[in-house]
C-alpha atoms as a PDB file:
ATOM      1  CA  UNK A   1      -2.189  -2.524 -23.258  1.00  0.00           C
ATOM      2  CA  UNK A   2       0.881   0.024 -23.053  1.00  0.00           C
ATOM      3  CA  UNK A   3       0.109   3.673 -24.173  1.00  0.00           C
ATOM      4  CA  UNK A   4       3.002   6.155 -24.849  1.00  0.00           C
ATOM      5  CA  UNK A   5       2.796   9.792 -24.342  1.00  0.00           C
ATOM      6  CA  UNK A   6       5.027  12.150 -25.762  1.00  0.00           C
ATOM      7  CA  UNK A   7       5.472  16.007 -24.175  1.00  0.00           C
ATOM      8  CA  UNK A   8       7.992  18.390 -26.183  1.00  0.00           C
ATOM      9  CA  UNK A   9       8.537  21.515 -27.741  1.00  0.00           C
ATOM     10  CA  UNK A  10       6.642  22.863 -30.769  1.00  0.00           C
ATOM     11  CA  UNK A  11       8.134  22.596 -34.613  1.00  0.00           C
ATOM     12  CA  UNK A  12       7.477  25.792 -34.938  1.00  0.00           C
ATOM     13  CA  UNK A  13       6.683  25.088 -39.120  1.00  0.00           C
ATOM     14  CA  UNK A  14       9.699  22.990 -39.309  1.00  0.00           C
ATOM     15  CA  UNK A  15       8.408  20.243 -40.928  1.00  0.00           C
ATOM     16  CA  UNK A  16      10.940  17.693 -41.653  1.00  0.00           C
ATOM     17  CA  UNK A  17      12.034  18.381 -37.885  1.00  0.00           C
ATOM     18  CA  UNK A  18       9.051  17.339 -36.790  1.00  0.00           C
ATOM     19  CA  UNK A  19       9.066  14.429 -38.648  1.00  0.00           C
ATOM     20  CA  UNK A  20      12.409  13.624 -37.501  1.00  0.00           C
ATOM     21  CA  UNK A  21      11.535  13.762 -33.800  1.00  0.00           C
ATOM     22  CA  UNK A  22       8.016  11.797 -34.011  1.00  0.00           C
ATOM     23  CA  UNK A  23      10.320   8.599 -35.754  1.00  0.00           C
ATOM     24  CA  UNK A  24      12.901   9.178 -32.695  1.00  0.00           C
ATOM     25  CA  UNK A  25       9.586   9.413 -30.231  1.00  0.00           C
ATOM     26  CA  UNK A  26       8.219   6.511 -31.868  1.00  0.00           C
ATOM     27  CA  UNK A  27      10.760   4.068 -31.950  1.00  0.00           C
ATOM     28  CA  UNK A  28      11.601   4.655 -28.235  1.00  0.00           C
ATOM     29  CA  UNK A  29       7.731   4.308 -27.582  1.00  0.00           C
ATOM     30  CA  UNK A  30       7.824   0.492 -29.598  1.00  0.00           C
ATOM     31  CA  UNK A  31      10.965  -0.058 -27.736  1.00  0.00           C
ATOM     32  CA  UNK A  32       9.408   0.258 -24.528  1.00  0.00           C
ATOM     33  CA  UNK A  33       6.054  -1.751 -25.818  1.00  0.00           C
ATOM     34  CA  UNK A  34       3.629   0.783 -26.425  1.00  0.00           C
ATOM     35  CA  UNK A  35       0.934  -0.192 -28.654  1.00  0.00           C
ATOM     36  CA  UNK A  36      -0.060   3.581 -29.378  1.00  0.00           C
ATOM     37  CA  UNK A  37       1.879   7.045 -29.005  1.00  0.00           C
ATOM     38  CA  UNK A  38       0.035  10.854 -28.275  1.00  0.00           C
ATOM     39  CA  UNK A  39       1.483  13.353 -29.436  1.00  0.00           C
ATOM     40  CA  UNK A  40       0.267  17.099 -29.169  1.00  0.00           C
ATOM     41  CA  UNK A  41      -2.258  19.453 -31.051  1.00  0.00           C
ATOM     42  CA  UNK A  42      -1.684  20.912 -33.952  1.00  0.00           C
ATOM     43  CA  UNK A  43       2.012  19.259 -34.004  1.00  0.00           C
ATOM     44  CA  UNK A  44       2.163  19.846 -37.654  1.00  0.00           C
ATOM     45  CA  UNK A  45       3.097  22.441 -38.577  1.00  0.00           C
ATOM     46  CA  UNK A  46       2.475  24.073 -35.365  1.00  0.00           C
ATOM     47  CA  UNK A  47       0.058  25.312 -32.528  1.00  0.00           C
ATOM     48  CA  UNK A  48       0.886  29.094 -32.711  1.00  0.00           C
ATOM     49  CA  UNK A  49       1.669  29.791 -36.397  1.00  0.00           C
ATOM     50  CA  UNK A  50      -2.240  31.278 -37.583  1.00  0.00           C
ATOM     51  CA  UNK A  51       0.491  31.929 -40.719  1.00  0.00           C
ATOM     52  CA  UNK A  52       1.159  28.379 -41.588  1.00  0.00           C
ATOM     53  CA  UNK A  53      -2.160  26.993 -40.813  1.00  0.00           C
ATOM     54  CA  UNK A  54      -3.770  28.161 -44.103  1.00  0.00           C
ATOM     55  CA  UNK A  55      -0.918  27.995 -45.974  1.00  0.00           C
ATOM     56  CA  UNK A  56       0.539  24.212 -45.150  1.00  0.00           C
ATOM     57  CA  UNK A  57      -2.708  22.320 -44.101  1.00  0.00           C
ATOM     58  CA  UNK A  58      -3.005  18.774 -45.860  1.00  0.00           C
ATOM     59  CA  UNK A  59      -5.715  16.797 -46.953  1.00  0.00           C
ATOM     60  CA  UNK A  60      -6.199  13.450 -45.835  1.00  0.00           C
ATOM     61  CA  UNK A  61      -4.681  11.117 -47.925  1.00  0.00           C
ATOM     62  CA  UNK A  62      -1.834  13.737 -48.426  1.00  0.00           C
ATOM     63  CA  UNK A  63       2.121  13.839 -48.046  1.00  0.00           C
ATOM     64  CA  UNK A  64       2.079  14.540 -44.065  1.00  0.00           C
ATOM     65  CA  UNK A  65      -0.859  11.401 -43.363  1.00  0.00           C
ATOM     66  CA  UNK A  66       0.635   9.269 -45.874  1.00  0.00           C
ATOM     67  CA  UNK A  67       4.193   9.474 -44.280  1.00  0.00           C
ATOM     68  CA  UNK A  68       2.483   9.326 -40.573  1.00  0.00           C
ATOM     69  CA  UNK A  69       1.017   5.909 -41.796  1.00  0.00           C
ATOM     70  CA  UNK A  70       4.531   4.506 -43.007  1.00  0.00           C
ATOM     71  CA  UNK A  71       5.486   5.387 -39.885  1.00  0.00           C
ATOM     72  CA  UNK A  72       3.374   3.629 -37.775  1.00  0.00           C
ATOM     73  CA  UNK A  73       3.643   0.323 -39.984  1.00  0.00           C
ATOM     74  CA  UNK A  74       7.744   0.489 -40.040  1.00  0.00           C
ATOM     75  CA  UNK A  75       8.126   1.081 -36.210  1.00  0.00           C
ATOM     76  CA  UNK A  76       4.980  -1.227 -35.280  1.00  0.00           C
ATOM     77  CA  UNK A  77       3.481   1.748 -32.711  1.00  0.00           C
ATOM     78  CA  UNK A  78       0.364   3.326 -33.543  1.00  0.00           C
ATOM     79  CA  UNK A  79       0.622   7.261 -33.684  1.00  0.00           C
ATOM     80  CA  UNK A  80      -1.924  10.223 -32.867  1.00  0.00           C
ATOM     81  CA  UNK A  81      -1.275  13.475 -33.281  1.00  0.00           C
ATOM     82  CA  UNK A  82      -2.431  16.926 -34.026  1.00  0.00           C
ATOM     83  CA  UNK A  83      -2.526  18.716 -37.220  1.00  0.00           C
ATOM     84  CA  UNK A  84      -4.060  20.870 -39.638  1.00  0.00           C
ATOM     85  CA  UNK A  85      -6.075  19.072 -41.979  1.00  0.00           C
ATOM     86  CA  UNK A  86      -7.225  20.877 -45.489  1.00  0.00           C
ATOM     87  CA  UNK A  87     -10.781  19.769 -47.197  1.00  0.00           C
ATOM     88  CA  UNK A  88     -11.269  22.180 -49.760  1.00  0.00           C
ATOM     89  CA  UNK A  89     -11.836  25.626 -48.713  1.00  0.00           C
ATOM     90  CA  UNK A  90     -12.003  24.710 -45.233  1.00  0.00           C
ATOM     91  CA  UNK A  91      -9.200  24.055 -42.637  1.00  0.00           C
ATOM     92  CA  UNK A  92      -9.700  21.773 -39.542  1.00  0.00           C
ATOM     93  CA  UNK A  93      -8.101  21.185 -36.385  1.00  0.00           C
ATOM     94  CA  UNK A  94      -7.623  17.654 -36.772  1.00  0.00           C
ATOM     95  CA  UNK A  95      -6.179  14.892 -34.621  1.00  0.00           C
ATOM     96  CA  UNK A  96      -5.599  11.114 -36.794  1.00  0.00           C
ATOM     97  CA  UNK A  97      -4.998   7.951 -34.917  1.00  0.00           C
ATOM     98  CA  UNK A  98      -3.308   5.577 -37.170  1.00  0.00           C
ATOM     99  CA  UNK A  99      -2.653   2.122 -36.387  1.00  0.00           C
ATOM    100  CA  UNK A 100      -0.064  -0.605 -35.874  1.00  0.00           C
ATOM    101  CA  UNK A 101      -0.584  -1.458 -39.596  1.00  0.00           C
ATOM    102  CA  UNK A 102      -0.778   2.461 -40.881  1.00  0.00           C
ATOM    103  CA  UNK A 103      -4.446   1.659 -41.102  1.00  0.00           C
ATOM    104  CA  UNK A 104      -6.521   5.125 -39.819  1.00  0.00           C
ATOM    105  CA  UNK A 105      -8.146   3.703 -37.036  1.00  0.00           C
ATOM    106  CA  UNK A 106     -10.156   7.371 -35.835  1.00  0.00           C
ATOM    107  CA  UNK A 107     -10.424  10.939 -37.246  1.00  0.00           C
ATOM    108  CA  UNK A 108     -11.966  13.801 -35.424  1.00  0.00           C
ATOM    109  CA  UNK A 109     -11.954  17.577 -35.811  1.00  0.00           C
ATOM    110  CA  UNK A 110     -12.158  19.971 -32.691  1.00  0.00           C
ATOM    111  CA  UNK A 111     -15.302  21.242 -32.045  1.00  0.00           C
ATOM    112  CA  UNK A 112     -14.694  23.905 -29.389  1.00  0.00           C
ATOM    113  CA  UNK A 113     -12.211  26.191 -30.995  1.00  0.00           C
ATOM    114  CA  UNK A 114     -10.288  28.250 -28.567  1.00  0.00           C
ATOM    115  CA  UNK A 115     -10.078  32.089 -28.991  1.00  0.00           C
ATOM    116  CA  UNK A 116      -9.587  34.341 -31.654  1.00  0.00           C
ATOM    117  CA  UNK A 117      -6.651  32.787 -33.249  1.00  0.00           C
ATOM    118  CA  UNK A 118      -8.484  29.431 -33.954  1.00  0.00           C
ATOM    119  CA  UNK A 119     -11.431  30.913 -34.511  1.00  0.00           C
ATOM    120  CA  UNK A 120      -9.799  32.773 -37.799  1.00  0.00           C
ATOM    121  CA  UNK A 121      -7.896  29.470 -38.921  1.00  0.00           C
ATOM    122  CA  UNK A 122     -10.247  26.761 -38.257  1.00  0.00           C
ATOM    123  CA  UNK A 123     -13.649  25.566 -39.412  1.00  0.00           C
ATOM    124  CA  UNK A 124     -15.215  23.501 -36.251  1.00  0.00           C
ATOM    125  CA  UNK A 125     -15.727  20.121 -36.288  1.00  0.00           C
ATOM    126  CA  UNK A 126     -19.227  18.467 -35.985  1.00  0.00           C
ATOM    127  CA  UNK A 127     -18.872  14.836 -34.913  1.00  0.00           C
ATOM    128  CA  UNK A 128     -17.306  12.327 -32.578  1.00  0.00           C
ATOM    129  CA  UNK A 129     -14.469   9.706 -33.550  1.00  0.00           C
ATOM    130  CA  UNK A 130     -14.781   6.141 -32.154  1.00  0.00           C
ATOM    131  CA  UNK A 131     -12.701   2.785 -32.185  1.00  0.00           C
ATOM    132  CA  UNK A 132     -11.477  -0.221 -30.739  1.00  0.00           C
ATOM    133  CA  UNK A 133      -7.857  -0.820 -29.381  1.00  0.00           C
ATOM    134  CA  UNK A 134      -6.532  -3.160 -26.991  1.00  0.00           C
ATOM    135  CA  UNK A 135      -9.458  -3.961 -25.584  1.00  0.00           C
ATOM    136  CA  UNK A 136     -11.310  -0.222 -24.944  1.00  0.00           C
ATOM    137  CA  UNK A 137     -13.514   1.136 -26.924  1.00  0.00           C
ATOM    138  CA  UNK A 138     -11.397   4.759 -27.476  1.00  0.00           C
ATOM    139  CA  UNK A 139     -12.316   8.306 -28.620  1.00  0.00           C
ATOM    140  CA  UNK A 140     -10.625  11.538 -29.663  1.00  0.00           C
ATOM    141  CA  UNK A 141     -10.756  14.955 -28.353  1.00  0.00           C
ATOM    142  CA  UNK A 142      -8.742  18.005 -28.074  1.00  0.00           C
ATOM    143  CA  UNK A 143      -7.535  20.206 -26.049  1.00  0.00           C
ATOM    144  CA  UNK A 144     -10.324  22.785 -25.079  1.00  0.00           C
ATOM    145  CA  UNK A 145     -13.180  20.285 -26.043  1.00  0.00           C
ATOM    146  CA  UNK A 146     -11.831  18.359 -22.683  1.00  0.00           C
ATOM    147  CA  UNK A 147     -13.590  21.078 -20.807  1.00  0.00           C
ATOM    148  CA  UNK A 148     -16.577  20.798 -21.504  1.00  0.00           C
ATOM    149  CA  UNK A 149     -18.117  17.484 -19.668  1.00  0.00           C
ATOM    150  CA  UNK A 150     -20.980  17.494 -21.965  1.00  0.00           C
ATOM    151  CA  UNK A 151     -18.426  16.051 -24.725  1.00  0.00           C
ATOM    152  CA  UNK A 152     -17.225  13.458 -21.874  1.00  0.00           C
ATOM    153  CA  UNK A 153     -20.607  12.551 -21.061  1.00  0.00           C
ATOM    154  CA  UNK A 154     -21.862  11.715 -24.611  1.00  0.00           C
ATOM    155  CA  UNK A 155     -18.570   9.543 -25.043  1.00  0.00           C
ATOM    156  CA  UNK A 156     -19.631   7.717 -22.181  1.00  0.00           C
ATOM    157  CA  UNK A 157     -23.056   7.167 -23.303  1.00  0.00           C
ATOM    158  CA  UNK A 158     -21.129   5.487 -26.710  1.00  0.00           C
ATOM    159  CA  UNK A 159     -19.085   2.990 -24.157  1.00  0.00           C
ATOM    160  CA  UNK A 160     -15.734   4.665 -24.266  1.00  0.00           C
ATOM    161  CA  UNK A 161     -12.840   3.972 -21.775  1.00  0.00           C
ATOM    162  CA  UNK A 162     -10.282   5.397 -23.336  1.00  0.00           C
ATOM    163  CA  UNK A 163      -9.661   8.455 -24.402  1.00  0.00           C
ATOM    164  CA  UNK A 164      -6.943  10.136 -26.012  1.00  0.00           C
ATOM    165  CA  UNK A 165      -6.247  14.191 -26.252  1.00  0.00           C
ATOM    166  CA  UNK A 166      -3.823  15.974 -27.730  1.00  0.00           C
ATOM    167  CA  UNK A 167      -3.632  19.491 -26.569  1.00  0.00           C
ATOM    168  CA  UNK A 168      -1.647  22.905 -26.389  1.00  0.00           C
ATOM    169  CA  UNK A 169      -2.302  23.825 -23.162  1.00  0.00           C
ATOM    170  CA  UNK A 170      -0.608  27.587 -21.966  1.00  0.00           C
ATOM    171  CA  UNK A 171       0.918  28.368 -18.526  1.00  0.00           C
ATOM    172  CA  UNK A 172      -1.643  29.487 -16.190  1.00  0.00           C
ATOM    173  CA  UNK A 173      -4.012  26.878 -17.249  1.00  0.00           C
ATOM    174  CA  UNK A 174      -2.571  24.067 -15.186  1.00  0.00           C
ATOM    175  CA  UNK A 175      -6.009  23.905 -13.325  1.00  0.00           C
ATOM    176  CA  UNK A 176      -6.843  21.923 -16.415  1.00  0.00           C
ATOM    177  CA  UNK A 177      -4.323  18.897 -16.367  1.00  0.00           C
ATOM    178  CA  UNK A 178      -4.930  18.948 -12.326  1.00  0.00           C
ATOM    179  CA  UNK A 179      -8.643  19.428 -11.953  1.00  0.00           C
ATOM    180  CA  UNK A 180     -10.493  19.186 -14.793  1.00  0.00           C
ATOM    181  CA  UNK A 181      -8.722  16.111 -16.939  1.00  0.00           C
ATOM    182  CA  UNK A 182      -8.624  14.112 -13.588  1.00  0.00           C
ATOM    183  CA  UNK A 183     -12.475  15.448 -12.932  1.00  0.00           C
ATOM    184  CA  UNK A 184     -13.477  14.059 -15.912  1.00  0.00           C
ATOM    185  CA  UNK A 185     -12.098  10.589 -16.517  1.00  0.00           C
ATOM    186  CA  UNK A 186     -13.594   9.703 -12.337  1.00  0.00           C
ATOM    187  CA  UNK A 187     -16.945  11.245 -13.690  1.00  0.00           C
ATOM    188  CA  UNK A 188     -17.370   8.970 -16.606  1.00  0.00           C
ATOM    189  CA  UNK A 189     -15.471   6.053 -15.881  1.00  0.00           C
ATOM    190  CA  UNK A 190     -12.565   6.145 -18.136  1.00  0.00           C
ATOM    191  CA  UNK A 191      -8.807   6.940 -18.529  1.00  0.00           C
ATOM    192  CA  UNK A 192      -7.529   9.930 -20.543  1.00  0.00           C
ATOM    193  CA  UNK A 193      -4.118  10.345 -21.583  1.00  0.00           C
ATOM    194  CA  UNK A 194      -3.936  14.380 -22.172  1.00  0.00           C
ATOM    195  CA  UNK A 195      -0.495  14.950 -24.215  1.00  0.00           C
ATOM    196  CA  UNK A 196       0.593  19.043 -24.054  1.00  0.00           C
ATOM    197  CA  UNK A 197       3.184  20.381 -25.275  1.00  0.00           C
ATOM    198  CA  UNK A 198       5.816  22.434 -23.122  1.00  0.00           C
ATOM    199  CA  UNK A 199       8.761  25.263 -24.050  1.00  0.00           C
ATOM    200  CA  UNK A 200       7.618  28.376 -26.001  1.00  0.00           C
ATOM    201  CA  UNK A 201       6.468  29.083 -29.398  1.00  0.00           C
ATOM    202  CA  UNK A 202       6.426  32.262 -30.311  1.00  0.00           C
ATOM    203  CA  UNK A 203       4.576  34.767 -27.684  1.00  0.00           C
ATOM    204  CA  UNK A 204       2.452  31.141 -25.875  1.00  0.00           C
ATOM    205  CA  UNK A 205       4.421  29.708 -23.430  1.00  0.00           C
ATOM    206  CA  UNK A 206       3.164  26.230 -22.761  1.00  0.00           C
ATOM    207  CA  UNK A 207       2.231  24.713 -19.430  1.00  0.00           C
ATOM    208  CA  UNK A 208       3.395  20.840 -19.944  1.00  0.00           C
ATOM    209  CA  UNK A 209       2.042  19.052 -16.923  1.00  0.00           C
ATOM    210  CA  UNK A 210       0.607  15.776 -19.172  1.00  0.00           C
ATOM    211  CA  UNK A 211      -0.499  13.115 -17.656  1.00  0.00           C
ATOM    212  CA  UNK A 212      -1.946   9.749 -18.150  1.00  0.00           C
ATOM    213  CA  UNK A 213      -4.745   9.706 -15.593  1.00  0.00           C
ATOM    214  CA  UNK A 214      -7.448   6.456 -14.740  1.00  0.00           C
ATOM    215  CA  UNK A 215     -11.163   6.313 -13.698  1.00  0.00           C
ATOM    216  CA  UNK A 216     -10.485   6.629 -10.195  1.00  0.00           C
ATOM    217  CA  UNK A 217      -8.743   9.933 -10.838  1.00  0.00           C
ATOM    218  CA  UNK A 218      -5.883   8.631  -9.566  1.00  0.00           C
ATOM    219  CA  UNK A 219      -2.699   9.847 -11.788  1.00  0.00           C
ATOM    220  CA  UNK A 220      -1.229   6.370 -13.554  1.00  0.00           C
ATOM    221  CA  UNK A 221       1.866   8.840 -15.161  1.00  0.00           C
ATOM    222  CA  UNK A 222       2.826  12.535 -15.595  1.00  0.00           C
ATOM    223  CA  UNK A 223       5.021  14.780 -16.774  1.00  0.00           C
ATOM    224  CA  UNK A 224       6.149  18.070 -14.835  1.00  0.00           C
ATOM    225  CA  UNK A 225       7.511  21.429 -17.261  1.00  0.00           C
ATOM    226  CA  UNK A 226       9.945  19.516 -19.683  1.00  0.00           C
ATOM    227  CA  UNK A 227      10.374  17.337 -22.681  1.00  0.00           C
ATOM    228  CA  UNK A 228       9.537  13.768 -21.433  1.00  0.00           C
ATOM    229  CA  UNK A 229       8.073  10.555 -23.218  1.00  0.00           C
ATOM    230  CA  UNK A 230       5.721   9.123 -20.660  1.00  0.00           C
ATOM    231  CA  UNK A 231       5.000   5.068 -20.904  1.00  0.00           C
ATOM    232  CA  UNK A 232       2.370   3.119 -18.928  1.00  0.00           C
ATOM    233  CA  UNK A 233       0.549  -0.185 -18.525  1.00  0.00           C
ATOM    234  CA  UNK A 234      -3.500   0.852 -18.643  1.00  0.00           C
ATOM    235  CA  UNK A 235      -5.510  -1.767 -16.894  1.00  0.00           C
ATOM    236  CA  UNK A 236      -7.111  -4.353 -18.635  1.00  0.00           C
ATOM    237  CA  UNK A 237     -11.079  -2.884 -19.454  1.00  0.00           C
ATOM    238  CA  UNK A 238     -12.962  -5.528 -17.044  1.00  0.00           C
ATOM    239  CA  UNK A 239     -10.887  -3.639 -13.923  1.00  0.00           C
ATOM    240  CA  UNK A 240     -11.483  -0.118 -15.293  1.00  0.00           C
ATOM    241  CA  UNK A 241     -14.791   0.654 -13.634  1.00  0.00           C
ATOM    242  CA  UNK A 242     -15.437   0.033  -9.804  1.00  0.00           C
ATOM    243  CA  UNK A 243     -18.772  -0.777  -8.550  1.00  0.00           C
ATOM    244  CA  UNK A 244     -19.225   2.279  -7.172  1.00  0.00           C
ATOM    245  CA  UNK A 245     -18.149   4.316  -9.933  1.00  0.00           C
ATOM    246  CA  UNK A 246     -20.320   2.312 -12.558  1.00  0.00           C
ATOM    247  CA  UNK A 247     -23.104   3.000 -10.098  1.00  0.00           C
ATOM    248  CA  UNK A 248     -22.275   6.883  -9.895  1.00  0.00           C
ATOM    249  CA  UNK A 249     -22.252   7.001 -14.186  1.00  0.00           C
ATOM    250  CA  UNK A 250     -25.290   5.290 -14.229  1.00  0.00           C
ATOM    251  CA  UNK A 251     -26.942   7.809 -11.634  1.00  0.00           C
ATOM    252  CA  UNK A 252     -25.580  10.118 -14.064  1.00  0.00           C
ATOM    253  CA  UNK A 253     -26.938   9.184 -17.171  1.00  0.00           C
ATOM    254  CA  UNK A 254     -30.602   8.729 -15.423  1.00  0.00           C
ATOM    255  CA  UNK A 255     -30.515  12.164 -14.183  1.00  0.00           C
ATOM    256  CA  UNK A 256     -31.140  11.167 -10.424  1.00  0.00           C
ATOM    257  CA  UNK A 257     -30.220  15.058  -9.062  1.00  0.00           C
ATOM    258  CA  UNK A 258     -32.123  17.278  -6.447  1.00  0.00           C
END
């Protein structure tokens, strides 16, 4: 299986912009083979615009998810992205991964909001996101939920090796992308493709740095501080987990600590 992995600057609310640049993204990613394409949190309409959150979130089944679906049919490349998703009065930080077919194959809402900002524009999610591609059994998380191995570990415990997580990491956070990410896919026995965005938007500067990373930690692509559409082969599932490793989640899940 070939995953894509797109890192770029914000929209910034430009909508049609941003749906100009995931069908240029996207058609390089099918070019190359990929069978699905990350893109970053909140890409529509934007990670740090608390005034457009409110006011352009879509439901599902709207304008922005029905367009994202053509999309992924027309080009033949799945897509999964970040974006604020509407259900009634409430407003989610959502991330969709849609298919080869436009069929929604996963659809999860962040549970660990990150400071103040999403805090006031987001309702938290309450529930994991789980399906089959290419083999792995894949999840969805995002951005600050990556931190928190307790979300890693009770993947793991569902059978996931692959998982997929569109974030807006800042500058100054790089420890995450370089400890944590590859931390927590050696842990638990699966790859993570972690898909930031980089430039500014607005006051946040963002800290790029995404990366594709496997079970052994060791990094399988990455991106440094620019724009860049990363593409790599993942291994098939039945050489994902050394001995050793399998051995080490087991431990894990048993408990077997001093």
């Amino acid at each position: 299986m070939k995953l894509a992995l797109y890192q770029g600057p914000a929209i910034g609310g430009d909508i049609e912009a941003g749906f100009e640049r995931l069908e240029t993204q996207l058609v390089a990613a099918a070019t190359a083979g990929a069978d699905m394409a990350v893109f970053p949190e909140l890409f529509l309409p934007g990670y740090n615009r608390p005034d457009l959150h409110q006011n352009l979130a879509q439901p599902m089944g709207g304008n922005w998810t029905t367009r994202l679906a053509d999309m992924a049919r027309q080009t033949g490349c799945g897509l999964t992205l970040g974006w604020a998703e509407r259900d009634g009065e409430r407003v989610f930080n959502a991330t969709t991964a849609f298919g080869t077919n436009g069929e929604i194959l996963g659809h999860y809402r962040k549970i660990q909001l990150f400071g103040p900002m999403e805090k006031a524009s987001f309702s938290a999610g309450e529930s994991y996101a789980f399906f089959e591609l290419g083999g792995h059994k894949v999840a969805l998380l995002i951005c600050y939920d990556i931190e928190f191995p307790q979300h890693c570990r009770a993947l793991a415990d569902h059978g996931v090796t692959l998982l997929l997580v569109p974030t807006a990491n800042p500058e100054r956070f790089e420890h995450v992308p370089r400890t944590f990410v590859p931390a927590r896919a050696a842990e638990m026995g699966m790859t993570i493709a972690y898909a930031n965005f980089c430039g500014s938007e607005g006051n946040l500067t963002f800290g790029g740095n995404s990366l594709i990373v496997g079970p052994d930690a060791q990094i399988i692509a990455s991106a440094g501080r620019g724009e860049t559409l990363l593409v790599a082969d993942l291994a098939p599932v039945s050489d994902i987990a050394p001995d050793i490793m399998s051995m080490q989640l087991q431990d894990y899940r048993e408990g077997k600590f001093l």
